[in-house]
C-alpha atoms as a PDB file:
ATOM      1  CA  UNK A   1      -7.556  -7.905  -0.677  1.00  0.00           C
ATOM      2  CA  UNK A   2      -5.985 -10.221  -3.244  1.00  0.00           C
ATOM      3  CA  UNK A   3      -2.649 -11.622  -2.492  1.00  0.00           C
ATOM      4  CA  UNK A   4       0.397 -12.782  -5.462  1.00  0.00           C
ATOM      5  CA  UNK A   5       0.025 -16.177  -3.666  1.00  0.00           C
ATOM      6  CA  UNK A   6      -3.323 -16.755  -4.835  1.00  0.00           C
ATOM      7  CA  UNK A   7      -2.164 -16.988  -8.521  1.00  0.00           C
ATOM      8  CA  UNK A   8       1.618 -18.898  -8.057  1.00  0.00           C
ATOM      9  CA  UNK A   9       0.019 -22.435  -8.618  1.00  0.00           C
ATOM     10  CA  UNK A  10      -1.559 -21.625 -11.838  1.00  0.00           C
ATOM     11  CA  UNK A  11       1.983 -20.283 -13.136  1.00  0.00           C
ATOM     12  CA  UNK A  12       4.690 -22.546 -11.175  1.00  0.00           C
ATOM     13  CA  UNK A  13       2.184 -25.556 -12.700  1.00  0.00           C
ATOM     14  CA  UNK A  14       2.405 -23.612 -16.374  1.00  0.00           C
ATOM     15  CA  UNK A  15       6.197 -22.578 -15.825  1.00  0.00           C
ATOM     16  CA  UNK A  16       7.278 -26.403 -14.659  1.00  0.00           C
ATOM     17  CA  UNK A  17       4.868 -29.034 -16.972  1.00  0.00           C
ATOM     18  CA  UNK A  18       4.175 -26.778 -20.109  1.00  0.00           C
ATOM     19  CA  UNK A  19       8.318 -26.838 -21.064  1.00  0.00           C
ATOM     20  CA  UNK A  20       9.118 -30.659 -19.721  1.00  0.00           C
ATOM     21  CA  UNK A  21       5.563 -31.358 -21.870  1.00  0.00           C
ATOM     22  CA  UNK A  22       7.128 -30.362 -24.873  1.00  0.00           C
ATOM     23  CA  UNK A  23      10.740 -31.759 -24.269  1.00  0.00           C
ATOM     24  CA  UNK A  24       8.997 -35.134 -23.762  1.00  0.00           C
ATOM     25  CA  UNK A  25       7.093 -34.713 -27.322  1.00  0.00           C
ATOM     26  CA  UNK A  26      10.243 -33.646 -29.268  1.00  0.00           C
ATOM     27  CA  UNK A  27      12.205 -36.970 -27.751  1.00  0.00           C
ATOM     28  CA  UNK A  28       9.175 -39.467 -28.592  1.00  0.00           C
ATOM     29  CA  UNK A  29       8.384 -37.557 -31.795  1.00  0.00           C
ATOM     30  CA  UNK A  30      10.205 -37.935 -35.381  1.00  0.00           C
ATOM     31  CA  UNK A  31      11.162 -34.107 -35.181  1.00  0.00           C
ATOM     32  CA  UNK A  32      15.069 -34.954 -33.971  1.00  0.00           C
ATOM     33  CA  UNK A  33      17.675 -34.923 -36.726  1.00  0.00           C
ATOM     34  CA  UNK A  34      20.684 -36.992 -36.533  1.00  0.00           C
ATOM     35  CA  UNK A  35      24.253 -35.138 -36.913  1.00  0.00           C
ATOM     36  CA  UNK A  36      26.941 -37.628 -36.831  1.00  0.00           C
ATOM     37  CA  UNK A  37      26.709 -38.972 -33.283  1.00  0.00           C
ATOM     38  CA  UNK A  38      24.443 -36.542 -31.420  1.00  0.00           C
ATOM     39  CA  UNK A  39      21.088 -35.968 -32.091  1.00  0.00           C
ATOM     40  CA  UNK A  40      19.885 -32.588 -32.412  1.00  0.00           C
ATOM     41  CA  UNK A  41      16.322 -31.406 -31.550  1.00  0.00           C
ATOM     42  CA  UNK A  42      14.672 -29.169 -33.996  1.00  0.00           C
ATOM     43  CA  UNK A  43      14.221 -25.908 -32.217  1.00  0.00           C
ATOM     44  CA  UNK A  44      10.283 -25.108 -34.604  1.00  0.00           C
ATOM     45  CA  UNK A  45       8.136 -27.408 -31.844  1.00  0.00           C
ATOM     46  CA  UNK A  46       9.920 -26.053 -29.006  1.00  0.00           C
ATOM     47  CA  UNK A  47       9.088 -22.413 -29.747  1.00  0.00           C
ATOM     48  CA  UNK A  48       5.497 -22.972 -30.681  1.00  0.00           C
ATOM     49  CA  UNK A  49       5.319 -24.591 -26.621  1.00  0.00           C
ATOM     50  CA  UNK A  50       7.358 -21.832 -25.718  1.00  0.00           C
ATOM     51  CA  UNK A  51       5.046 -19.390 -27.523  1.00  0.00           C
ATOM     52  CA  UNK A  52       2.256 -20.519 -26.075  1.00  0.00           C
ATOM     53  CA  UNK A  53       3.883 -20.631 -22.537  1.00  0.00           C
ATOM     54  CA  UNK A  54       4.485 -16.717 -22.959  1.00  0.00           C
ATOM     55  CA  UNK A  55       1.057 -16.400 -23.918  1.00  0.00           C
ATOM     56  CA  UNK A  56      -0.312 -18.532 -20.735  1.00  0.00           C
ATOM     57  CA  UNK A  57       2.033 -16.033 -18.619  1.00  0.00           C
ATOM     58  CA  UNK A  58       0.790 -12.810 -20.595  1.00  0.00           C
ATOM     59  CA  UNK A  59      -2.865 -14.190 -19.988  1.00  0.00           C
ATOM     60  CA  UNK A  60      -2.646 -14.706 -16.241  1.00  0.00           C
ATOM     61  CA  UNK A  61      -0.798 -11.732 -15.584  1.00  0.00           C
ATOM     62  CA  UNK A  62      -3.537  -9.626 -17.420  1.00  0.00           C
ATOM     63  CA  UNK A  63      -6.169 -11.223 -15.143  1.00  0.00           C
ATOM     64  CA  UNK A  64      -4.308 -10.770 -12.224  1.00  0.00           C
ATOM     65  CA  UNK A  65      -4.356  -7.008 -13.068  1.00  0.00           C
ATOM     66  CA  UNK A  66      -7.447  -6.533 -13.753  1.00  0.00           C
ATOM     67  CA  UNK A  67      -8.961  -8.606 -11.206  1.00  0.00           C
ATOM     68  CA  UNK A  68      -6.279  -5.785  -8.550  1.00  0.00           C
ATOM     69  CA  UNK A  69      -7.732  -2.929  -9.932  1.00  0.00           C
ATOM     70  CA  UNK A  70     -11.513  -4.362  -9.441  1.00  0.00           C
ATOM     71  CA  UNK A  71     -11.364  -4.829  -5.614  1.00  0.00           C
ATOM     72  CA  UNK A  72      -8.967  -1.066  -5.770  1.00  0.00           C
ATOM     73  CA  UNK A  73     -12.450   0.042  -7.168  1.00  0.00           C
ATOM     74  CA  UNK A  74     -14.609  -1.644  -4.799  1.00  0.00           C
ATOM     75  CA  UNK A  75     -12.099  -0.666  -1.879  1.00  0.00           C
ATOM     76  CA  UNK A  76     -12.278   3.131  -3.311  1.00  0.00           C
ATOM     77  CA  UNK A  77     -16.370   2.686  -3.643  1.00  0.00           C
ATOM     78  CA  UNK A  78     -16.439   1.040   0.148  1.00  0.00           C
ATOM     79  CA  UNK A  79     -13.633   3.976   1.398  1.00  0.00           C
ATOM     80  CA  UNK A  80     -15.705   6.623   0.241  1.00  0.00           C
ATOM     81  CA  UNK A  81     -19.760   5.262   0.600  1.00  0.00           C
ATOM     82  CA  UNK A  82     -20.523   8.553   2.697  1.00  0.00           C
ATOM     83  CA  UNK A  83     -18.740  11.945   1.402  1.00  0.00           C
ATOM     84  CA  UNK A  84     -19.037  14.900   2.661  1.00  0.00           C
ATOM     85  CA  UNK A  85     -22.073  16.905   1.123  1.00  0.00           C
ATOM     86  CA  UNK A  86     -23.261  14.194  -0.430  1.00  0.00           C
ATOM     87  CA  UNK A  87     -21.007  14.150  -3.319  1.00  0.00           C
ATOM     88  CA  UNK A  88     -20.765  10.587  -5.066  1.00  0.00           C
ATOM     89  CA  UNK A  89     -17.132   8.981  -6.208  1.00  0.00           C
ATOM     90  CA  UNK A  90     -18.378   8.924  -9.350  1.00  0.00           C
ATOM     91  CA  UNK A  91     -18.625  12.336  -9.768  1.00  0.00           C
ATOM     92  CA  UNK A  92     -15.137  13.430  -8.220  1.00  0.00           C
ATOM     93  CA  UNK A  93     -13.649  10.464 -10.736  1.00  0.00           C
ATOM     94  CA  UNK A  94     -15.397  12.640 -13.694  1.00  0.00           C
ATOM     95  CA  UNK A  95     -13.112  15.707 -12.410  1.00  0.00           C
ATOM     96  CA  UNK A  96      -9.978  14.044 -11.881  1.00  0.00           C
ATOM     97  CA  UNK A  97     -10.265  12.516 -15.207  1.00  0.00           C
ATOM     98  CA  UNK A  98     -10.865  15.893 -17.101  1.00  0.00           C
ATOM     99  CA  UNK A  99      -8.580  17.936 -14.522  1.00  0.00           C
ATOM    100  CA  UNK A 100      -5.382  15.613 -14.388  1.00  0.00           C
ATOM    101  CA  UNK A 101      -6.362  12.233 -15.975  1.00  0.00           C
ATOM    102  CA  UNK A 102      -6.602  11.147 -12.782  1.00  0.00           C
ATOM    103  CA  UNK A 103      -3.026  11.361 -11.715  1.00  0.00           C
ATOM    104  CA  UNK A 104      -3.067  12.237  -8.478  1.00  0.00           C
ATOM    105  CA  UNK A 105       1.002  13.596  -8.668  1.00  0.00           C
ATOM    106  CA  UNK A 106      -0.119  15.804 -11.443  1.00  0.00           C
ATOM    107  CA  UNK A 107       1.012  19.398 -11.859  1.00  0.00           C
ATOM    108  CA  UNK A 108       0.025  22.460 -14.465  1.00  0.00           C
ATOM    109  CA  UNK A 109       2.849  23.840 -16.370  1.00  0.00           C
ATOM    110  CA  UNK A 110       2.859  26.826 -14.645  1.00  0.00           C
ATOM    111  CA  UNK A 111       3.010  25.210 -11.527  1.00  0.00           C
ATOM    112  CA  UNK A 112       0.157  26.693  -9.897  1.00  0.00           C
ATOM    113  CA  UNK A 113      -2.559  24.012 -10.003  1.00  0.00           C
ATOM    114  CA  UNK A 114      -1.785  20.557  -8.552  1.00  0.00           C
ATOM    115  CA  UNK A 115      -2.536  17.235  -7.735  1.00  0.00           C
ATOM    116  CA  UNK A 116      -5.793  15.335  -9.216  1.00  0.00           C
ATOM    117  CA  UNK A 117      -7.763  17.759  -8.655  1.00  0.00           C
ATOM    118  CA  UNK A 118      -5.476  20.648  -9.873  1.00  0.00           C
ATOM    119  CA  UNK A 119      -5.693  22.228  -6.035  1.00  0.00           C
ATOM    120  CA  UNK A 120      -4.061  25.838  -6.122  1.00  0.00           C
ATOM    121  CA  UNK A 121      -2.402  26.283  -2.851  1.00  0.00           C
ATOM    122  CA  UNK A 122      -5.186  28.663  -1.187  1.00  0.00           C
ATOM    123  CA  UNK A 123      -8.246  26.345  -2.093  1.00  0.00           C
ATOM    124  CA  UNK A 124      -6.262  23.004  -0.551  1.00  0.00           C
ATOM    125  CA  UNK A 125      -5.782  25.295   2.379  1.00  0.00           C
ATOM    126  CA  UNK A 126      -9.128  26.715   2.727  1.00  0.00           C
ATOM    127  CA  UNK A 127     -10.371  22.791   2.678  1.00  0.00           C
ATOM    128  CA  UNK A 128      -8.194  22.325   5.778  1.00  0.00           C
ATOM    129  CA  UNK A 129      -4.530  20.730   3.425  1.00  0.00           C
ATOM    130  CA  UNK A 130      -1.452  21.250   4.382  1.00  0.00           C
ATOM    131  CA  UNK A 131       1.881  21.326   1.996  1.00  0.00           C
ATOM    132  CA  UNK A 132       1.837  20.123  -1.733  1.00  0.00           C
ATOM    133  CA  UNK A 133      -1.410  18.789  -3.356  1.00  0.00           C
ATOM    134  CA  UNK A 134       0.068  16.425  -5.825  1.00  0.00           C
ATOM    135  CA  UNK A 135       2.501  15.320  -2.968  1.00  0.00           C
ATOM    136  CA  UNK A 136      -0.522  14.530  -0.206  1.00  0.00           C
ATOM    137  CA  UNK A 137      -1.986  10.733  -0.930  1.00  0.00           C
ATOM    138  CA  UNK A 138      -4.660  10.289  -2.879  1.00  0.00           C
ATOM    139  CA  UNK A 139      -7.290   9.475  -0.821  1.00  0.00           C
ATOM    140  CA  UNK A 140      -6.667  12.801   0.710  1.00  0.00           C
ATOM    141  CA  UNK A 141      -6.937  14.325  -2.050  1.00  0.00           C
ATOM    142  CA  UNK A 142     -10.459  12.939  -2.781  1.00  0.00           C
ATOM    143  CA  UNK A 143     -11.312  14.033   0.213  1.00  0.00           C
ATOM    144  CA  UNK A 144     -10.403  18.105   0.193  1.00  0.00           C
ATOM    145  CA  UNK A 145     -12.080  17.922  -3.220  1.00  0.00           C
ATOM    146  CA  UNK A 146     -15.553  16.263  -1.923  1.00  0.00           C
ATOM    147  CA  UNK A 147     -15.412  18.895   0.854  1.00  0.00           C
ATOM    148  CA  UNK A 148     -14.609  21.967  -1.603  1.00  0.00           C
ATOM    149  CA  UNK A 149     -17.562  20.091  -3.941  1.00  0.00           C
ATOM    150  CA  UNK A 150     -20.077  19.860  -0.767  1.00  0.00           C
ATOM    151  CA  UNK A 151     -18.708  23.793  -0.169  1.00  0.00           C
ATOM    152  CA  UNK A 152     -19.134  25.188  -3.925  1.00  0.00           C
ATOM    153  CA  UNK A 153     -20.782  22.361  -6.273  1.00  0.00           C
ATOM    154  CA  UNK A 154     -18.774  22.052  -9.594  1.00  0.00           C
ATOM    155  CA  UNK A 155     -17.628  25.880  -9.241  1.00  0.00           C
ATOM    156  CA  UNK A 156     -13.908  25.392  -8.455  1.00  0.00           C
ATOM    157  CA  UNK A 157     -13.792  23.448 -11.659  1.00  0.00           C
ATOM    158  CA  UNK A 158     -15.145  25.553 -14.405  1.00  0.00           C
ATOM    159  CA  UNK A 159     -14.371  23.420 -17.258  1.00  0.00           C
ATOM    160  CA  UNK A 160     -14.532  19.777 -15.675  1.00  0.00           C
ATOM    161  CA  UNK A 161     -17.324  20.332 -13.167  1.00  0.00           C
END
């Protein structure tokens, strides 16, 4: 499981020497105007190094993301390696997109179908669920639906199965 940790030297080295980097330039640099007295550093280099600093930031934190979701997916794959009836993840992913997007708090506007895989109360029963569907965590909500699939095939789901 990846940590924050393993990404805070990357950005407290970015976040500390990209902004004294560019404060030393501007004082060494003939980009400083002088005003009576006091010298005044021209803000145009500074925001290109600030700029760029966001864009380091934006960069990491994108990689960070999608490096989390990649071991979620490889957790989820690992989790769920022997369904019941055979049914793969892949194939109760397919439903959940078409039935909910995938949202596993989803609910019908009628309020009768809920959760990812848009239980109604008697099927998440009948596959052993208690309470709400879209209120029950999602991993046991992946696995009512593999047991309904190895019970029925695609049949609970018409249109997404």
């Amino acid at each position: 499981m990846l940590t924050k940790r393993t990404h805070i030297l990357p950005v407290l080295f970015v976040a500390l020497v990209l902004p004294a980097t560019a404060l030393a330039a501007n004082g060494s640099g003939g980009d400083n105007v002088a005003v009576g007295h006091a010298e005044v550093v021209r803000i145009a280099p500074l925001q290109r190094s600030i700029d760029h600093f966001h864009h380091v930031i934006d960069t990491v934190t994108h990689q960070i993301r999608v490096e989390h979701r990649a071991a979620v997916r490889k957790q989820r794959r690992e989790m769920f390696a022997t369904l019941p009836g055979g049914v793969t993840i892949a194939t109760l992913e397919s439903i959940a997109a078409c039935e909910s997007g995938g949202d596993p708090t989803a609910v019908s506007s009628d309020g009768t179908y809920r959760g990812k895989y848009q239980f109604d109360f008697g099927t998440w029963e009948s596959v052993g669920g208690s309470g709400d569907p879209a209120a029950a965590p999602e991993a046991e909500q992946d696995y009512r639906a593999a047991l309904l699939y190895a019970r029925s095939g695609s049949s609970p789901w018409p249109v997404c199965g």
